[in-house]
Each structure stands twice: as C-alpha cells, then as structure tokens.
C-alpha atoms as a PDB file:
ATOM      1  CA  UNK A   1       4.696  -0.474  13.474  1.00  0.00           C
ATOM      2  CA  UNK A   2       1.995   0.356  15.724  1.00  0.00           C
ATOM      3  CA  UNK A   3       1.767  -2.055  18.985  1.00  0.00           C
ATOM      4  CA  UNK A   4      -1.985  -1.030  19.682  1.00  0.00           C
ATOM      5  CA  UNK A   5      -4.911  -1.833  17.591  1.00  0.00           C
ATOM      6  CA  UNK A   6      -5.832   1.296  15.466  1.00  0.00           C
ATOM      7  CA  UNK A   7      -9.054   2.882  17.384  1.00  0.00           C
ATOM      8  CA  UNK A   8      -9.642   5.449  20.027  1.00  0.00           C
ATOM      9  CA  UNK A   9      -8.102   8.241  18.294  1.00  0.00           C
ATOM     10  CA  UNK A  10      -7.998  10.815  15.448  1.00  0.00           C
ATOM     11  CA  UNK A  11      -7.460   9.557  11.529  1.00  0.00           C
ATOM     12  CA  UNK A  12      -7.661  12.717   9.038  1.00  0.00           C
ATOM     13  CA  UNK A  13      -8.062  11.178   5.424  1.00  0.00           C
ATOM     14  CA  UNK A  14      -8.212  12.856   2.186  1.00  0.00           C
ATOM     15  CA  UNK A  15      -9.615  11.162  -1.488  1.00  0.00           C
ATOM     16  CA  UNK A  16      -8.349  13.474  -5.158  1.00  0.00           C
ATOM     17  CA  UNK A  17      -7.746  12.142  -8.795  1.00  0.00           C
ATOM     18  CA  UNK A  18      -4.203  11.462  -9.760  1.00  0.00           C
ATOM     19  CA  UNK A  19      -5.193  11.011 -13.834  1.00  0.00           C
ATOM     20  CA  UNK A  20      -7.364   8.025 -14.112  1.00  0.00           C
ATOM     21  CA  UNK A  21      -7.091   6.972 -10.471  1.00  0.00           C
ATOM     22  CA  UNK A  22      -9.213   7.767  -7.584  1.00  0.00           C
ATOM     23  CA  UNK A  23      -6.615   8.100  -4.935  1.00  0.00           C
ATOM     24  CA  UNK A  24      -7.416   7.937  -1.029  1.00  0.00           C
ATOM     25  CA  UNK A  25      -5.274   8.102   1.892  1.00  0.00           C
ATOM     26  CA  UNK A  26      -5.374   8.557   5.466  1.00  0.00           C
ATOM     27  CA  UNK A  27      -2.886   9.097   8.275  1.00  0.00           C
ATOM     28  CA  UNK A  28      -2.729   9.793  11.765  1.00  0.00           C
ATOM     29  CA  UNK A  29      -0.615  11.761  14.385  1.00  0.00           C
ATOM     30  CA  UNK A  30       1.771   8.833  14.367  1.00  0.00           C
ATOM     31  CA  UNK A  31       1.598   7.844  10.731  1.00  0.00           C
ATOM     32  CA  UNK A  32       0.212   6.198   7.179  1.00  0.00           C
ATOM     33  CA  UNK A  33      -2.787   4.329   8.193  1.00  0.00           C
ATOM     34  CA  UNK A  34      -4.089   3.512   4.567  1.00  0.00           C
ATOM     35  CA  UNK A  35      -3.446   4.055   0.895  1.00  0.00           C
ATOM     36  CA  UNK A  36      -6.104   2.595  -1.649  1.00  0.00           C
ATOM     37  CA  UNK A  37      -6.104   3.257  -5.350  1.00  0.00           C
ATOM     38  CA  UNK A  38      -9.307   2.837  -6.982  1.00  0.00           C
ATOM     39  CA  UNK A  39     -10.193   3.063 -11.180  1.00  0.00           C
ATOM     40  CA  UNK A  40     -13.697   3.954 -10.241  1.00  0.00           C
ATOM     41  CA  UNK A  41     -14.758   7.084  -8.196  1.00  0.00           C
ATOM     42  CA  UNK A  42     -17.212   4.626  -6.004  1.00  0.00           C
ATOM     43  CA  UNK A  43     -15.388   2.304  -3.740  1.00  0.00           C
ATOM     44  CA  UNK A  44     -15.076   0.558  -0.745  1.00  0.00           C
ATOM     45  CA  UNK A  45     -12.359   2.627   1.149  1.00  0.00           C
ATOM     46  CA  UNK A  46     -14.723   4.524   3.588  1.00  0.00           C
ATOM     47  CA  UNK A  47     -15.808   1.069   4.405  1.00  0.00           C
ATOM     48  CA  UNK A  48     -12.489  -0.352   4.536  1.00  0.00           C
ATOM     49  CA  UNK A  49     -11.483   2.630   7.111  1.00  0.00           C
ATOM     50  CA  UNK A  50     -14.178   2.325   9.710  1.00  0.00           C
ATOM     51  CA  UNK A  51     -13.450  -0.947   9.776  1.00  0.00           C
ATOM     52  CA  UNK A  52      -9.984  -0.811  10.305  1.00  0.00           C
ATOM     53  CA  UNK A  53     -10.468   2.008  13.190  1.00  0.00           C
ATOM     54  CA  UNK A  54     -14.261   1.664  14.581  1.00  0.00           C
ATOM     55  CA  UNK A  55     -13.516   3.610  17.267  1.00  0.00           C
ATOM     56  CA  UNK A  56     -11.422   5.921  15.648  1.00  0.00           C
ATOM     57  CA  UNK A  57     -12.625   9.952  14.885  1.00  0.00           C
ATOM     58  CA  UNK A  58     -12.527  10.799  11.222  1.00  0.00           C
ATOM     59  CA  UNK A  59     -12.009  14.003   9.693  1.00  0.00           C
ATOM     60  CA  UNK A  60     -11.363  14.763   6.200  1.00  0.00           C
ATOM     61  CA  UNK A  61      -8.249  17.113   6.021  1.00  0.00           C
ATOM     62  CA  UNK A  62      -5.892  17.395   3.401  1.00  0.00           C
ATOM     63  CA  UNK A  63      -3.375  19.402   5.632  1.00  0.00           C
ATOM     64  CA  UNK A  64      -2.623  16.507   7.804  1.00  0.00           C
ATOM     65  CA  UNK A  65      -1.967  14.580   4.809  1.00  0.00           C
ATOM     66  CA  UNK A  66      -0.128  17.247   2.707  1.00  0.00           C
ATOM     67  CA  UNK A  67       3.376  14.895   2.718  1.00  0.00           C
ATOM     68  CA  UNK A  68       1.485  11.281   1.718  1.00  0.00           C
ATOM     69  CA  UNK A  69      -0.603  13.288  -0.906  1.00  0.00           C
ATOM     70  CA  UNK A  70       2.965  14.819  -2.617  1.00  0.00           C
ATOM     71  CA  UNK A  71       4.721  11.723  -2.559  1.00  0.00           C
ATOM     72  CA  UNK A  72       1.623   9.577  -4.020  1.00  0.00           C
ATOM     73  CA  UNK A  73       1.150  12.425  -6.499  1.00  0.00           C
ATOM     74  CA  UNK A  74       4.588  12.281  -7.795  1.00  0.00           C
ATOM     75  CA  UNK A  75       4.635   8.161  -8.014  1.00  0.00           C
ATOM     76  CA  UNK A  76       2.107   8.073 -10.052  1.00  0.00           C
ATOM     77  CA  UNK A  77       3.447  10.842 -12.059  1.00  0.00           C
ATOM     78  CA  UNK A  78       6.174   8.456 -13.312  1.00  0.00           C
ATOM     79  CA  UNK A  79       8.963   9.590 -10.591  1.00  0.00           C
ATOM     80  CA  UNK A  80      10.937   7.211  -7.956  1.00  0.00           C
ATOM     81  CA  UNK A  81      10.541   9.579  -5.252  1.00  0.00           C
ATOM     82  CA  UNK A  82      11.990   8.769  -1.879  1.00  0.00           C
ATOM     83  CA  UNK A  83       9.511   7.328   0.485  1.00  0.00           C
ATOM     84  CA  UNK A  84      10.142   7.450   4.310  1.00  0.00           C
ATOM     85  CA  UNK A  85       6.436   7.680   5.626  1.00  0.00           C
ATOM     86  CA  UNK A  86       6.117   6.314   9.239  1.00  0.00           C
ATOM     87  CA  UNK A  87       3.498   3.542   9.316  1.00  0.00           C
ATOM     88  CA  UNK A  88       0.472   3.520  11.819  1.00  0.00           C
ATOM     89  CA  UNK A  89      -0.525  -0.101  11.172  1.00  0.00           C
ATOM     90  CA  UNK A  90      -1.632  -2.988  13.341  1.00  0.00           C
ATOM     91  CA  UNK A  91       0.224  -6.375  11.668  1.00  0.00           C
ATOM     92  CA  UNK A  92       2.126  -9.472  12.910  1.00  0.00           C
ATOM     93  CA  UNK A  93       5.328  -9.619  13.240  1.00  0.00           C
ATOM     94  CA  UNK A  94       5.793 -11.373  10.180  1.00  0.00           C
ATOM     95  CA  UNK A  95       4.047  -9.028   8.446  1.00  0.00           C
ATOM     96  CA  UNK A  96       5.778  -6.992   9.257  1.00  0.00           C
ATOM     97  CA  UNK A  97       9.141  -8.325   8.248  1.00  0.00           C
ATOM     98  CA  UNK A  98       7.133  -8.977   4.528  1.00  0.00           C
ATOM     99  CA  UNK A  99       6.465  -5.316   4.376  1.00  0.00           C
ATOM    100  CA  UNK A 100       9.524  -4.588   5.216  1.00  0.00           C
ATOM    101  CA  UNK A 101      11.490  -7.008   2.379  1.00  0.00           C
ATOM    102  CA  UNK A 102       8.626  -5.461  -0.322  1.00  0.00           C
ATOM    103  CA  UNK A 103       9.970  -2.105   0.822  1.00  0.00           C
ATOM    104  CA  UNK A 104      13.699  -3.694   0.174  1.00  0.00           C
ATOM    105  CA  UNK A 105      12.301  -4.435  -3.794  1.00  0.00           C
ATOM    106  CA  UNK A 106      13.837  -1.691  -6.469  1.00  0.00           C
ATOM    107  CA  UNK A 107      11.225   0.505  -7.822  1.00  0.00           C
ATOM    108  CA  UNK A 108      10.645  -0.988 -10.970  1.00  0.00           C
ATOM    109  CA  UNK A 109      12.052  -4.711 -10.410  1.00  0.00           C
ATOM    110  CA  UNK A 110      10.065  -7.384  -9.095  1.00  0.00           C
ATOM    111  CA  UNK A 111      10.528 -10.176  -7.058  1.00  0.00           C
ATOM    112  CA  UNK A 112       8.646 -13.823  -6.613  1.00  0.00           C
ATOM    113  CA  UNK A 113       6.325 -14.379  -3.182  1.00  0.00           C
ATOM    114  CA  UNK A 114       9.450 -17.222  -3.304  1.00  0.00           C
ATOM    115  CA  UNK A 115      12.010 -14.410  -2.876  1.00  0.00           C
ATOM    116  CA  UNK A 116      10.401 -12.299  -0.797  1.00  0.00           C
ATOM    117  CA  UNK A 117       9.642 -15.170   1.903  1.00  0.00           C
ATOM    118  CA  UNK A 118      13.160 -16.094   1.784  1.00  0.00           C
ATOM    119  CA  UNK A 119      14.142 -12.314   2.437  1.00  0.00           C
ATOM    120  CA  UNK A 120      11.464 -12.132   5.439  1.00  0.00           C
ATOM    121  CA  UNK A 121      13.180 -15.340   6.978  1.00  0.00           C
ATOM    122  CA  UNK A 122      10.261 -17.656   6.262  1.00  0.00           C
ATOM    123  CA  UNK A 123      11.543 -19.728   3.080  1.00  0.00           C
ATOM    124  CA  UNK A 124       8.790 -22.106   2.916  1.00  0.00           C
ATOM    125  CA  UNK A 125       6.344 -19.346   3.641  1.00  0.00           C
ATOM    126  CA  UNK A 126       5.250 -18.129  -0.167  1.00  0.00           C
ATOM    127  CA  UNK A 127       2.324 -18.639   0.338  1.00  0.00           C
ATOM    128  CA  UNK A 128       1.865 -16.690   3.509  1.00  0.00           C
ATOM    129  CA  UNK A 129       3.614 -14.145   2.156  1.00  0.00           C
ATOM    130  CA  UNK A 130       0.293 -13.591  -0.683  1.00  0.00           C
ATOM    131  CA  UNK A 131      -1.745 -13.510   2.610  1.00  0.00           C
ATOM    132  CA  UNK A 132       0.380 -10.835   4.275  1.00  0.00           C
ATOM    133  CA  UNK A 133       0.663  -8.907   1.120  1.00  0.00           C
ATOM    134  CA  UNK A 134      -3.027  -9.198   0.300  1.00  0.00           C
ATOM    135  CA  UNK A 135      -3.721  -7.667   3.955  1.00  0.00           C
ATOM    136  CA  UNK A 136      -1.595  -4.524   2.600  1.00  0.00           C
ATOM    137  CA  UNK A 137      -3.545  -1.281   3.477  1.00  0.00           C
ATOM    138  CA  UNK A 138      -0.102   0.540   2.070  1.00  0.00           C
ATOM    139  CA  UNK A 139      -0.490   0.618  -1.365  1.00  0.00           C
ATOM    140  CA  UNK A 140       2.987   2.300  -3.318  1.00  0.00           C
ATOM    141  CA  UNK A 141       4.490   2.613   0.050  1.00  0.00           C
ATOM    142  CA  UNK A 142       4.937  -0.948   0.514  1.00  0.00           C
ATOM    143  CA  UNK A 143       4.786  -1.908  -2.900  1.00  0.00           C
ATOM    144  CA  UNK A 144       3.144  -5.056  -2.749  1.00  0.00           C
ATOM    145  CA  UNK A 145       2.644  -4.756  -6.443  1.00  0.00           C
ATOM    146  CA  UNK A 146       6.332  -5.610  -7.188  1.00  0.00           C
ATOM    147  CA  UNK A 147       5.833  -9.391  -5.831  1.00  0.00           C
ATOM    148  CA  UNK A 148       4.976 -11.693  -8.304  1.00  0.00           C
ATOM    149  CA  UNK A 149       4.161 -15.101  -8.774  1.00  0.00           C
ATOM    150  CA  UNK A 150       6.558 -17.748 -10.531  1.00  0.00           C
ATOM    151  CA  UNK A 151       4.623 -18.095 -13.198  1.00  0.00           C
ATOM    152  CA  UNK A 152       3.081 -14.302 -13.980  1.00  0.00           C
ATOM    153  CA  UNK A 153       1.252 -11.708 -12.239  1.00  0.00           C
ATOM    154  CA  UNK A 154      -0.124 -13.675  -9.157  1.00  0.00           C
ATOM    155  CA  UNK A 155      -2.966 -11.415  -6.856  1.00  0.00           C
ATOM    156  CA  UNK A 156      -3.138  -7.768  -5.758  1.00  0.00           C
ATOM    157  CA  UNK A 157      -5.730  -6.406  -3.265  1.00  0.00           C
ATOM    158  CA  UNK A 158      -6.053  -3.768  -5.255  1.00  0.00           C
ATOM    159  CA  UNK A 159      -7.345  -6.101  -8.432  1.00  0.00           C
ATOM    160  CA  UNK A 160      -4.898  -7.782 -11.378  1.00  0.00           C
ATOM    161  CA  UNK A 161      -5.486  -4.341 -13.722  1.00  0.00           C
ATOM    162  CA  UNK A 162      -3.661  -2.290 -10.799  1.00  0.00           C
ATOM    163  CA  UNK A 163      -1.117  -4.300 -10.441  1.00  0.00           C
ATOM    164  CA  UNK A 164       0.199  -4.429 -14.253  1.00  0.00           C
ATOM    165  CA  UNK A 165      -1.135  -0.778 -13.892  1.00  0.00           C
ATOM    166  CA  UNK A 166       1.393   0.259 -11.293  1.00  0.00           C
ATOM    167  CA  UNK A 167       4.290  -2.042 -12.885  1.00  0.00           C
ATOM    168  CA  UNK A 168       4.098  -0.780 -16.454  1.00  0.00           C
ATOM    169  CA  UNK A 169       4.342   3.173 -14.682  1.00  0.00           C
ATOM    170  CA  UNK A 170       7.864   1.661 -12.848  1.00  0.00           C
ATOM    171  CA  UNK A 171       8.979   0.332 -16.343  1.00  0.00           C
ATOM    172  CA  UNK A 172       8.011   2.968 -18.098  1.00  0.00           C
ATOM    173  CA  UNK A 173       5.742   1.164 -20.207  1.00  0.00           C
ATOM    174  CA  UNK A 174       2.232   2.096 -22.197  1.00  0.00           C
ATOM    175  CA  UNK A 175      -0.660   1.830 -19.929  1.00  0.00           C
ATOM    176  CA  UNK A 176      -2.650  -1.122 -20.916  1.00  0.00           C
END
C-alpha cells in the first residue's frame, strides 16, 4: 500500500485482448496501479488513469508490465495462478484490510460483503465493504468479484455481466 497519493511519477500501461475481453493494466516502479476488464474495445480506462494519477507521466510499455500481463493472461485462461503483485494504490486503511480479506477468498468460492466485513474487523460494516470494493482499481488481483451479496450477485465496478463472467471461469462453468 502506497502512503502517497499516486502522481508525480512514471505509470507504463499496456491494453491487448485476452478472448472476448479488452484487457488493460498499468503499473509502476513500485507496483499494480490498475487492472480494468472491459467487453467492448472503447472504454473509460484512459480516463479512469489520468484521473487516478494527473500528475503522473504515461507511457505505454508492455515490458514494464510483462509479469501483470502473464499472470492476467493465464487467469483468464481458466488457471489459478499464483498472484503476488505488489500494489501501488492510494486507499484507507480499511480498504485496505477489505482488499486484503478479498485476497484471503479461494479462487473459485465466494463469500458475502457480511463475511468479508467480519474478516476485515468491521462486522457491521457490509455495506462499506460494497463501497471499498466498488473503489477496486485491482480487478483479478483482488478479486472483488468473489464477494457477493446475501441474496445473489450484488454490484461489481466492472458491471453485473463481469462479475458472473469472471465467477463461471473460477467454477469452470459455460460462459453465459
């Protein structure tokens, strides 16, 4: 977790296709900065980046993002690979803490915004947890897509289709 708000230096980022999905990351010398799957080729994560990092040079390179792109690529391939990225995010502390107990979730289990609250030490906080989560810029590295409400799906920042998307490929399901 990254003490300092994300600006004044160098983020390299990198967009390719990964089958259906329009797949976009970016990282700096420090770490993961921001993961975004799309199902359409236009989107918002230019947009989302600047204004994450105004201040912040951008320069596409996939080099510099050679690691995030193999372990992204084999995800959505269908594998559980092992995912120890460093992250290069601005949160709260508590956001931190719900990243952290998403991260604790077994690839393809889920858990309810009830669980994971009680896991981040907030047990009345399920609620804040869906804000937390929603603020994700980590997509598949903290799988925010394995929280789920009581009573189905609940939200995902990345829209409802992702989310059942992303937990059908854990379960080994058909796609849609």
């Amino acid at each position: 977790m990254n003490s300092e708000p994300v600006n004044a230096y160098t983020i390299y980022y990198w967009e390719f296709q990964c089958g259906e999905l329009s797949v976009h990351v970016a990282s700096s010398h420090i770490g993961a900065v921001m993961v975004k799957l799309y199902f359409e080729k236009e989107n918002s994560f230019m947009t989302e980046l600047i204004s994450s990092a105004p201040n912040a040079e951008l320069i596409e390179d996939r080099t510099h993002n050679e690691g995030l792109i193999g372990i992204i690529e084999a995800y959505l391939k269908g594998n559980n690979p092992t995912i120890n990225v460093p992250w290069d995010i601005n949160v709260t502390p508590f956001m931190y803490n719900v990243y952290r107990s998403a991260c604790a979730i077994p690839y393809g289990e889920t858990k309810t915004y009830k669980d994971v609250a009680f896991m981040a030490g907030a047990p009345k906080g399920a609620r804040a947890v869906g804000q937390a989560l929603k603020k994700n810029p980590l997509v598949i590295l903290i799988p925010c897509h394995r929280v789920v409400a009581v009573n189905g799906l609940g939200g995902f920042n990345a829209g409802i289709n992702m989310k059942r998307y992303l937990l059908n490929l854990e379960q080994n399901r058909m796609l849609f």
